[in-house]
PDB file of N, CA and C in Angstrom:
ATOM      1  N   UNK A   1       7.412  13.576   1.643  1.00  0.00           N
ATOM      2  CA  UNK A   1       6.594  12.814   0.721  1.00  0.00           C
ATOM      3  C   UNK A   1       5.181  13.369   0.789  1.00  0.00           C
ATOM      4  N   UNK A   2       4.604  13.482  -0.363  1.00  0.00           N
ATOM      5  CA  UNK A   2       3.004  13.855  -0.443  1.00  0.00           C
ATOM      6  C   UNK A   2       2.700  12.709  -0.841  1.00  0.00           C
ATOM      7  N   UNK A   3       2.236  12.322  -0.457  1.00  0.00           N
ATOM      8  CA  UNK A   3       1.649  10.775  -0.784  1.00  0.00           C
ATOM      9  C   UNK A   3       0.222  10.362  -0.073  1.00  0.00           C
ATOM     10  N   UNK A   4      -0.752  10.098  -0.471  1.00  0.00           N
ATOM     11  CA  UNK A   4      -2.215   9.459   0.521  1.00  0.00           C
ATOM     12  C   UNK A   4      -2.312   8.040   0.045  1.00  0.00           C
ATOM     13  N   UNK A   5      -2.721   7.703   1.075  1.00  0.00           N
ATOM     14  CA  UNK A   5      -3.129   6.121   0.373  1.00  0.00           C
ATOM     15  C   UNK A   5      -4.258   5.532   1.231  1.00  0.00           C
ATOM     16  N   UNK A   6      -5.250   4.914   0.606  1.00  0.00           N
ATOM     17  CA  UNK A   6      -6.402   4.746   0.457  1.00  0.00           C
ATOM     18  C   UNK A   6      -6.332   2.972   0.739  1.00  0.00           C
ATOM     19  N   UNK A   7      -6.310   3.083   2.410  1.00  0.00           N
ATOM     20  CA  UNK A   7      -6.652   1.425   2.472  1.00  0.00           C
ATOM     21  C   UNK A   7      -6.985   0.272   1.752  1.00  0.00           C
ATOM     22  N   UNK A   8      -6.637  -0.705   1.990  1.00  0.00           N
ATOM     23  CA  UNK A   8      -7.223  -2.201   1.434  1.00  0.00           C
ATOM     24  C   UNK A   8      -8.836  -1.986   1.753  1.00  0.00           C
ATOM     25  N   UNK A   9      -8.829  -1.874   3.017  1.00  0.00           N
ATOM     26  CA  UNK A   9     -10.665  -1.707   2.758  1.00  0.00           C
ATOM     27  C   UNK A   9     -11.491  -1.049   2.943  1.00  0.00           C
ATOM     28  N   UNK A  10     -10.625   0.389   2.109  1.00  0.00           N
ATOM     29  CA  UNK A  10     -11.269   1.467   2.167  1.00  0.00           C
ATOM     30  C   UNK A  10     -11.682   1.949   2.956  1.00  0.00           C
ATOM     31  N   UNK A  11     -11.541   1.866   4.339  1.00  0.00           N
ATOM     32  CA  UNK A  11     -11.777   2.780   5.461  1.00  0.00           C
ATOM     33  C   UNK A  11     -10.933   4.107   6.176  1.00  0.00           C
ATOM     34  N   UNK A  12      -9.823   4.206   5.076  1.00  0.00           N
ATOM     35  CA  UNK A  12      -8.832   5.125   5.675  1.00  0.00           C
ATOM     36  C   UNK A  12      -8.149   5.511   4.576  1.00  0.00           C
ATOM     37  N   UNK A  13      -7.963   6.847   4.827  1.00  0.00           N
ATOM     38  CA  UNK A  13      -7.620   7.794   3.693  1.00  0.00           C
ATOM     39  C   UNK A  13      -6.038   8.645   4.375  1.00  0.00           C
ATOM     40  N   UNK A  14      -5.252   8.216   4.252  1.00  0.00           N
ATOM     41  CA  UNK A  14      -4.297   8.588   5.174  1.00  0.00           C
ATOM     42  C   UNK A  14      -2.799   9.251   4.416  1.00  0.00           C
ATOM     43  N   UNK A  15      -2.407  10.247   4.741  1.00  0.00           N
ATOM     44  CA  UNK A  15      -1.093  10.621   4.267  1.00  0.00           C
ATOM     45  C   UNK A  15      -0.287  10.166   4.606  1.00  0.00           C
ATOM     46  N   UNK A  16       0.693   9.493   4.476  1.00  0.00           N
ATOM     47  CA  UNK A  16       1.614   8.683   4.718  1.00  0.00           C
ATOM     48  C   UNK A  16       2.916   9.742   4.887  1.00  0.00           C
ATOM     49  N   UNK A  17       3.948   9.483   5.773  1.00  0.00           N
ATOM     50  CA  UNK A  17       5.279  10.098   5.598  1.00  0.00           C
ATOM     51  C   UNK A  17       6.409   8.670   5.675  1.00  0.00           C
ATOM     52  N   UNK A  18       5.954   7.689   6.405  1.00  0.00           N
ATOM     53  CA  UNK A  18       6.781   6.644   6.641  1.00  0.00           C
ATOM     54  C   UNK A  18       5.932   5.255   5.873  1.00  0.00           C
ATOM     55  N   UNK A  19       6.555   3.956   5.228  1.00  0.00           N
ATOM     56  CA  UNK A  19       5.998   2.832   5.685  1.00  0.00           C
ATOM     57  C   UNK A  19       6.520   1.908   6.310  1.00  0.00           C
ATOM     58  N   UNK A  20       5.797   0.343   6.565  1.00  0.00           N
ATOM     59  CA  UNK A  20       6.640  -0.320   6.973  1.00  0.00           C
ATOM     60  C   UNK A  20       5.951  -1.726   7.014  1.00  0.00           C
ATOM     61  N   UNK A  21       6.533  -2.523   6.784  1.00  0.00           N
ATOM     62  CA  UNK A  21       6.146  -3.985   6.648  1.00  0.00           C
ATOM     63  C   UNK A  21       6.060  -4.392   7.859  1.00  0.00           C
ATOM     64  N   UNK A  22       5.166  -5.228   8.145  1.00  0.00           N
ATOM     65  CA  UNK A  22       5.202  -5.772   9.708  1.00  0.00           C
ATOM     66  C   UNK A  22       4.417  -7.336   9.921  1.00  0.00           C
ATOM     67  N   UNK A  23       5.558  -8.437  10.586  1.00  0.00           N
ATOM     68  CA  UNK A  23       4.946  -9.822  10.463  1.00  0.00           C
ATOM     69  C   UNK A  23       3.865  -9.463  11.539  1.00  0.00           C
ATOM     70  N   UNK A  24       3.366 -10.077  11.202  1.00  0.00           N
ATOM     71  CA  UNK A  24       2.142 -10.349  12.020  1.00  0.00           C
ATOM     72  C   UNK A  24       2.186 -11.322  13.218  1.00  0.00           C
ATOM     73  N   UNK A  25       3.120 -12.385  12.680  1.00  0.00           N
ATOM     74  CA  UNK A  25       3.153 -13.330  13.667  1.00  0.00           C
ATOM     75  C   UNK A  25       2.329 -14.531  13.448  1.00  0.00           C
ATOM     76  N   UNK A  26       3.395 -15.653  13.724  1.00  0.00           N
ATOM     77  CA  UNK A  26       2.791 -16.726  13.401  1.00  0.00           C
ATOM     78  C   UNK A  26       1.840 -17.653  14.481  1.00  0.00           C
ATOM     79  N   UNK A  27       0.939 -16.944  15.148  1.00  0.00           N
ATOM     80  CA  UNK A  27       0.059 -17.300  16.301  1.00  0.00           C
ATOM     81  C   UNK A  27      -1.289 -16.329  15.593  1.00  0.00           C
ATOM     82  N   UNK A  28      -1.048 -16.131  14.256  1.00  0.00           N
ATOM     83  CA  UNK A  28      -2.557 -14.905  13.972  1.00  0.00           C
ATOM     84  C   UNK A  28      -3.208 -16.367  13.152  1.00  0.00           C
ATOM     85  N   UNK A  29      -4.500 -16.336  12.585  1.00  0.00           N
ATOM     86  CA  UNK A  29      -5.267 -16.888  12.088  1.00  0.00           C
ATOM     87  C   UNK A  29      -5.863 -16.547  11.442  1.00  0.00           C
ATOM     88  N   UNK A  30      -4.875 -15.723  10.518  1.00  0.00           N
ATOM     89  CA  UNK A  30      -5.294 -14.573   9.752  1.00  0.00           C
ATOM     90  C   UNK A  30      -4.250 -15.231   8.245  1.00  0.00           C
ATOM     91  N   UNK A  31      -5.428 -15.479   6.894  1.00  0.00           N
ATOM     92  CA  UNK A  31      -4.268 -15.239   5.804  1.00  0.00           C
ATOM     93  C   UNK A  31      -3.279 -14.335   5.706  1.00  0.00           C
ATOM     94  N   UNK A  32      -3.319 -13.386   6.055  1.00  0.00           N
ATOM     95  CA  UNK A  32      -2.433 -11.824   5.621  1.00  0.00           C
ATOM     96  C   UNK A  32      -1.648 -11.946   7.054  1.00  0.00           C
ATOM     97  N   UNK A  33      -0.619 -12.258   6.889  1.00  0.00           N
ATOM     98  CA  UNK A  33       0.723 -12.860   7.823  1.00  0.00           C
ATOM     99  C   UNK A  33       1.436 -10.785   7.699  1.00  0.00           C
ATOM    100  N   UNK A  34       1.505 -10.332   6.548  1.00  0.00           N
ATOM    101  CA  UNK A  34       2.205  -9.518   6.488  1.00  0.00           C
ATOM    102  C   UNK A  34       1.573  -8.272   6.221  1.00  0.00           C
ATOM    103  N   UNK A  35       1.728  -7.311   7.195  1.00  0.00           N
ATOM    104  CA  UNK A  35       0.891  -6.038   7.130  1.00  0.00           C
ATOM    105  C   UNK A  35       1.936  -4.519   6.776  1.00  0.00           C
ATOM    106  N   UNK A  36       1.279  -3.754   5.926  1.00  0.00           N
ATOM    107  CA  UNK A  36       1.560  -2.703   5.527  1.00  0.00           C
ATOM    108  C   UNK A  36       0.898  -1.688   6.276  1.00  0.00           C
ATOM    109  N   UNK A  37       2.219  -0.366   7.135  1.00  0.00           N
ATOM    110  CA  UNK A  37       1.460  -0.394   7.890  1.00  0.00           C
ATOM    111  C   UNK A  37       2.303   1.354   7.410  1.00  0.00           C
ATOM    112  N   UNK A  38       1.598   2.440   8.429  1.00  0.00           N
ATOM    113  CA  UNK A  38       2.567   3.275   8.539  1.00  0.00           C
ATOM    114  C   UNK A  38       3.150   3.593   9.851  1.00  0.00           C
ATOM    115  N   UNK A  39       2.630   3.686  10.941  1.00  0.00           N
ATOM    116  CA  UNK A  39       2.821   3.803  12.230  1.00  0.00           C
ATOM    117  C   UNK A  39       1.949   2.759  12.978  1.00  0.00           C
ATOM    118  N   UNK A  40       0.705   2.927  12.840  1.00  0.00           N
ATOM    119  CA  UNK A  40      -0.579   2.604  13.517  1.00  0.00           C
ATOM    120  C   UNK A  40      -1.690   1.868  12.666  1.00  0.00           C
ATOM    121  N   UNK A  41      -1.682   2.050  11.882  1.00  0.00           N
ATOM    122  CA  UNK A  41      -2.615   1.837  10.723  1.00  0.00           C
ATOM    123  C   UNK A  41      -2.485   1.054  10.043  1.00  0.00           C
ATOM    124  N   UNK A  42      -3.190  -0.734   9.667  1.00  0.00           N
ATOM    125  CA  UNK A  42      -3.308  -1.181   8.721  1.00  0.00           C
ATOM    126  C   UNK A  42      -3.784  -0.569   7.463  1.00  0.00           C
ATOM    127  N   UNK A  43      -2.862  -0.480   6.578  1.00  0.00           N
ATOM    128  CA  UNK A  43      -3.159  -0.017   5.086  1.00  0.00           C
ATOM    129  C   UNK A  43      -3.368  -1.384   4.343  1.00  0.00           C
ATOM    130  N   UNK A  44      -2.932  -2.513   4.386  1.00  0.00           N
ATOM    131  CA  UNK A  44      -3.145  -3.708   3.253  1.00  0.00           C
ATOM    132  C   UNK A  44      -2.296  -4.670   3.995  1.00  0.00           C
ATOM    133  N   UNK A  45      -2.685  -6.239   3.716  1.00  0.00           N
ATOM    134  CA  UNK A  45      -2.287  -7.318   4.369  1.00  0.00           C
ATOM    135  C   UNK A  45      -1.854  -8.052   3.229  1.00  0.00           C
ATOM    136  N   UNK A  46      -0.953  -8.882   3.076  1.00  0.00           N
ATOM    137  CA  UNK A  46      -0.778  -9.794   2.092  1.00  0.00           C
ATOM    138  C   UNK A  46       0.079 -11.185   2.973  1.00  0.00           C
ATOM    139  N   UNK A  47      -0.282 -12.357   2.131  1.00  0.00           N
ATOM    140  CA  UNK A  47      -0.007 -13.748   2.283  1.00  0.00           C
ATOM    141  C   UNK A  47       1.210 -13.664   2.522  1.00  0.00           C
ATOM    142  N   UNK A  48       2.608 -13.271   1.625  1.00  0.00           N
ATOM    143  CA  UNK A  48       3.893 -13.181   1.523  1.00  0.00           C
ATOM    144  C   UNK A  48       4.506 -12.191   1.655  1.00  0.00           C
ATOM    145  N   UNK A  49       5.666 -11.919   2.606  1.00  0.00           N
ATOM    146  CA  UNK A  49       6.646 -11.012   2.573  1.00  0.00           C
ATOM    147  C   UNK A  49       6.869 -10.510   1.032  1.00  0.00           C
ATOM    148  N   UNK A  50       7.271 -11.553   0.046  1.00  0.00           N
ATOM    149  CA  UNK A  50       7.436 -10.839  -1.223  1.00  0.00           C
ATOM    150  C   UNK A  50       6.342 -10.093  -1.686  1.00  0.00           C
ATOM    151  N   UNK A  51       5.255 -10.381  -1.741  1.00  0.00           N
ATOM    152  CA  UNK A  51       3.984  -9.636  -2.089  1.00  0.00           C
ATOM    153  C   UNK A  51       4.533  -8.464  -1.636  1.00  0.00           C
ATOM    154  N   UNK A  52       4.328  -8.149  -0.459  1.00  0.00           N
ATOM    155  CA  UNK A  52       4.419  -7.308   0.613  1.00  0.00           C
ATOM    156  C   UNK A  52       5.320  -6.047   0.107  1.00  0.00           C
ATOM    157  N   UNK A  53       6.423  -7.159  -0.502  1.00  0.00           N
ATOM    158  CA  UNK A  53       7.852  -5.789  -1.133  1.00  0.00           C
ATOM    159  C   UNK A  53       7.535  -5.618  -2.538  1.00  0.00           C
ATOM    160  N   UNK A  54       6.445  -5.883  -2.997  1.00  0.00           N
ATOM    161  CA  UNK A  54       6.212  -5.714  -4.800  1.00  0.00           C
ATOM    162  C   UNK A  54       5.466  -4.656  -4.126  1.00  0.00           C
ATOM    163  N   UNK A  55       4.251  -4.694  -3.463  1.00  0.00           N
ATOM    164  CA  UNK A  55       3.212  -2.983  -3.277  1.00  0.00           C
ATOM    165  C   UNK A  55       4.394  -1.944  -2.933  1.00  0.00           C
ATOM    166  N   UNK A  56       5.700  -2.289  -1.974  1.00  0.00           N
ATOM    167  CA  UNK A  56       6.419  -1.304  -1.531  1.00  0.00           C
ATOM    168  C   UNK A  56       6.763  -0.751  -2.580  1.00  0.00           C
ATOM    169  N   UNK A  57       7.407  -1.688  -3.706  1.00  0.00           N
ATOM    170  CA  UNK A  57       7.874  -1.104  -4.948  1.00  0.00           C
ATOM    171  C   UNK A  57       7.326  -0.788  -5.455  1.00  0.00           C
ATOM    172  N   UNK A  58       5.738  -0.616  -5.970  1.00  0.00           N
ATOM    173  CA  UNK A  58       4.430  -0.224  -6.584  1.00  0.00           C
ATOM    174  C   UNK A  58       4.798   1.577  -5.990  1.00  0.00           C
ATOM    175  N   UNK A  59       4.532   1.465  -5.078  1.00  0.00           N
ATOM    176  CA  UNK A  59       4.260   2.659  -3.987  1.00  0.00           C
ATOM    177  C   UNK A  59       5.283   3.532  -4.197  1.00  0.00           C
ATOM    178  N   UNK A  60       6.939   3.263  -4.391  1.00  0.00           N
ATOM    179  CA  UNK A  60       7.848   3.805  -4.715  1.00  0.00           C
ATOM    180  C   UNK A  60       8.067   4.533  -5.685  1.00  0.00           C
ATOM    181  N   UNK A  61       7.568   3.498  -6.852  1.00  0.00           N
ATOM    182  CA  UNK A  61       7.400   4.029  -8.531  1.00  0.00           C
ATOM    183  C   UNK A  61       6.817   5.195  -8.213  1.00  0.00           C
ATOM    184  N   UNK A  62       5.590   5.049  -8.135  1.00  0.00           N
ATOM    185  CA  UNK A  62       4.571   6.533  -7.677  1.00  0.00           C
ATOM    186  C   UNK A  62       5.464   7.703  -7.160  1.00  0.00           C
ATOM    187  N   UNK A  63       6.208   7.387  -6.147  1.00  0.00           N
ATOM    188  CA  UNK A  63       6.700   8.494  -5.597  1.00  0.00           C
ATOM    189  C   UNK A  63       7.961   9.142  -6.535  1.00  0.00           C
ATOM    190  N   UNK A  64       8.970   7.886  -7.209  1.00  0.00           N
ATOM    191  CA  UNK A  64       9.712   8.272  -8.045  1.00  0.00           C
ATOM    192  C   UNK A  64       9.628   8.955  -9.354  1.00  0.00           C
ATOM    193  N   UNK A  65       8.137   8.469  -9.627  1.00  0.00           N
ATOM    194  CA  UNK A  65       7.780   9.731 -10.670  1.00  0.00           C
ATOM    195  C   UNK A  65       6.883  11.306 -10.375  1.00  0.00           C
ATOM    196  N   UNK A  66       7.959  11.697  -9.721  1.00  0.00           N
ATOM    197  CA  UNK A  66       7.890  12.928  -9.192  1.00  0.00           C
ATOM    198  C   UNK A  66       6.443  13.003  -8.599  1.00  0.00           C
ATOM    199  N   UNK A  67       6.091  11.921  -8.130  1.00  0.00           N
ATOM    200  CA  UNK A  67       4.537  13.109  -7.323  1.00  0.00           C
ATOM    201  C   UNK A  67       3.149  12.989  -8.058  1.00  0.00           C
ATOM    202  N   UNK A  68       3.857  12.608  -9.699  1.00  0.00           N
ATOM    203  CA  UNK A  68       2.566  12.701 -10.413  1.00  0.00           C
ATOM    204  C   UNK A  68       1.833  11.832 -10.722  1.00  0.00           C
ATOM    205  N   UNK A  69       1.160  11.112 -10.986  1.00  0.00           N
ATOM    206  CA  UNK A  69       0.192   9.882 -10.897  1.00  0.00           C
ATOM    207  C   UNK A  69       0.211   9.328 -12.601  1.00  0.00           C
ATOM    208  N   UNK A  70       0.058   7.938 -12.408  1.00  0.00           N
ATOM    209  CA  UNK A  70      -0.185   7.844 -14.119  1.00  0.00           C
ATOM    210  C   UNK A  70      -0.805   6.282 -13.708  1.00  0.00           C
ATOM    211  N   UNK A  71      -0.892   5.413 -14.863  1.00  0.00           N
ATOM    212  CA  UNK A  71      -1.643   4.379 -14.815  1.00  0.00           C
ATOM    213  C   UNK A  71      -0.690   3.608 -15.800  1.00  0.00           C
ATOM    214  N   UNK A  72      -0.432   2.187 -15.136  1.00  0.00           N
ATOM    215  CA  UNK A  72      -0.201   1.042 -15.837  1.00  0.00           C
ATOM    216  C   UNK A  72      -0.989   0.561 -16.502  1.00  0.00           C
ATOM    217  N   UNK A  73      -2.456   0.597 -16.228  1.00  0.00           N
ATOM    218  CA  UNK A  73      -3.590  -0.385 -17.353  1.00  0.00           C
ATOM    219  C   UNK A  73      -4.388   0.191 -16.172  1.00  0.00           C
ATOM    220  N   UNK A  74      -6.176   0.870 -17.453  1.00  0.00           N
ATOM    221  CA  UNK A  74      -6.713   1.466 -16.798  1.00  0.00           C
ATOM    222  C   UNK A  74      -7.431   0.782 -15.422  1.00  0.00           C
ATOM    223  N   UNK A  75      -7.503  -0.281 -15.089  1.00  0.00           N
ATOM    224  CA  UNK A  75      -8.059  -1.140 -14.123  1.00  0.00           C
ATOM    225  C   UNK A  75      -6.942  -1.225 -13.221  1.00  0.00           C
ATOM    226  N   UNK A  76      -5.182  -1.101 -13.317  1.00  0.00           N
ATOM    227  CA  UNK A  76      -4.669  -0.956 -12.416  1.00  0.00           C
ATOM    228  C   UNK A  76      -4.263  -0.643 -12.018  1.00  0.00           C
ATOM    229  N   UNK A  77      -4.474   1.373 -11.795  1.00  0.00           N
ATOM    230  CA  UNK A  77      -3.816   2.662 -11.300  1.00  0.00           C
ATOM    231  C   UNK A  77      -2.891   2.296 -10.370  1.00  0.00           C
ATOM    232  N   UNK A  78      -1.329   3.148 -10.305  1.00  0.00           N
ATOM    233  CA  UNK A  78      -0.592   3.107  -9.510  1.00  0.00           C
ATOM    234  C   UNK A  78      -1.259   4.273  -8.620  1.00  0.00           C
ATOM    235  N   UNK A  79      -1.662   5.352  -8.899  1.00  0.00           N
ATOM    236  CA  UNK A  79      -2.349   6.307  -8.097  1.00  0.00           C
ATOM    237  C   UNK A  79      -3.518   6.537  -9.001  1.00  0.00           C
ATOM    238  N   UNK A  80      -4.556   7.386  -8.626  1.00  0.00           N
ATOM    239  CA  UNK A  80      -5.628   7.693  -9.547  1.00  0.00           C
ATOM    240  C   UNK A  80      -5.246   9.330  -9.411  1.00  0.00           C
ATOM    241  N   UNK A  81      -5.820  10.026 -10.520  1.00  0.00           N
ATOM    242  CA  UNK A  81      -5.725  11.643 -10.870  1.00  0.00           C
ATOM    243  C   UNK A  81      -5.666  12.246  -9.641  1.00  0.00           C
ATOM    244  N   UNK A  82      -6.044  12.104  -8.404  1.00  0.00           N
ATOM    245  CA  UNK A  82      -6.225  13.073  -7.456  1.00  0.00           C
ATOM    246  C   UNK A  82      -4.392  12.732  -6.566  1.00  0.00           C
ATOM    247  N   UNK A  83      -4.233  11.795  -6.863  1.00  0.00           N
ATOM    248  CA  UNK A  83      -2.734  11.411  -6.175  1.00  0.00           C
ATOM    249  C   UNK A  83      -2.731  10.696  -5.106  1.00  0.00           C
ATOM    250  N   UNK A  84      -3.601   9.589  -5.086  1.00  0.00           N
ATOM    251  CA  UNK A  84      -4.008   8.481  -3.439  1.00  0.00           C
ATOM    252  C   UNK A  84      -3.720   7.290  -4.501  1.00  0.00           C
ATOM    253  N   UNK A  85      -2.990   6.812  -3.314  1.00  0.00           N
ATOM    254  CA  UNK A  85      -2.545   5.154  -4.248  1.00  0.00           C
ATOM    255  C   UNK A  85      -3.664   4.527  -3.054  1.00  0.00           C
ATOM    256  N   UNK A  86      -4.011   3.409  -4.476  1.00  0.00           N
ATOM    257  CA  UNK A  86      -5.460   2.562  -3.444  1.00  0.00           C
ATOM    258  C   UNK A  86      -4.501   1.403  -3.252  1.00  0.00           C
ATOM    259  N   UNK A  87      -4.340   0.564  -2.113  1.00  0.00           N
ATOM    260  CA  UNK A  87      -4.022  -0.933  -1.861  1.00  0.00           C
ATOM    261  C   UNK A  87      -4.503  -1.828  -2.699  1.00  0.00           C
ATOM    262  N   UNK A  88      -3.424  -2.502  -3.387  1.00  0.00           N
ATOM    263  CA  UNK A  88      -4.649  -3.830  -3.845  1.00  0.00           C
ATOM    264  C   UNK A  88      -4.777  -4.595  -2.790  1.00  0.00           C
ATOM    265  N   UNK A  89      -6.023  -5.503  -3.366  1.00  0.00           N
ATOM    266  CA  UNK A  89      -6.409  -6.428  -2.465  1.00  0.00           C
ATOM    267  C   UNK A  89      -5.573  -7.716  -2.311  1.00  0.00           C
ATOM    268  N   UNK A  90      -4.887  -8.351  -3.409  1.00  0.00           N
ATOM    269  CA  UNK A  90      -3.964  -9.330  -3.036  1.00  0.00           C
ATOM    270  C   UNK A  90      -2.351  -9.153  -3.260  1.00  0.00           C
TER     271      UNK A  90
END
């Protein structure tokens, strides 16, 4: 996979080869119960497991269209021209 993806809060610019959903655990005190992660790295947190599997599927599309980047609506790139999918925020 060539793939980068560009944190929830923008602090990490990272190539990805794997992802992976990960509870957080219900002792955090944290809204974002469910983290997107690749190994080590928070990439994006969301409220719900389902959330959680809609970005996976976001993220997939991208990859299933061969590599190349395009846009659903210009405000909500699946990747932008250079080929880094950004996290949304919710």
């Amino acid at each position: 996979m060539n793939l980068w993806i560009r944190s929830q809060d923008k602090r990490a610019l990272k190539k990805v080869d794997d992802l992976y959903i990960n509870l957080l655990g219900c002792l955090a005190k944290e809204d974002e119960l469910y983290w997107i992660t690749d190994k080590n790295i928070k990439l994006g947190g969301y409220k719900t497991e389902k959330r959680a599997l809609e970005v996976l599927d976001e993220i997939q599309s991208a990859i299933e269209y061969k590599g190349d980047c395009y846009y659903k609506k210009e405000e909500d790139a699946l990747c932008n021209i250079y080929g880094v999918y950004e996290m949304p925020k919710e």
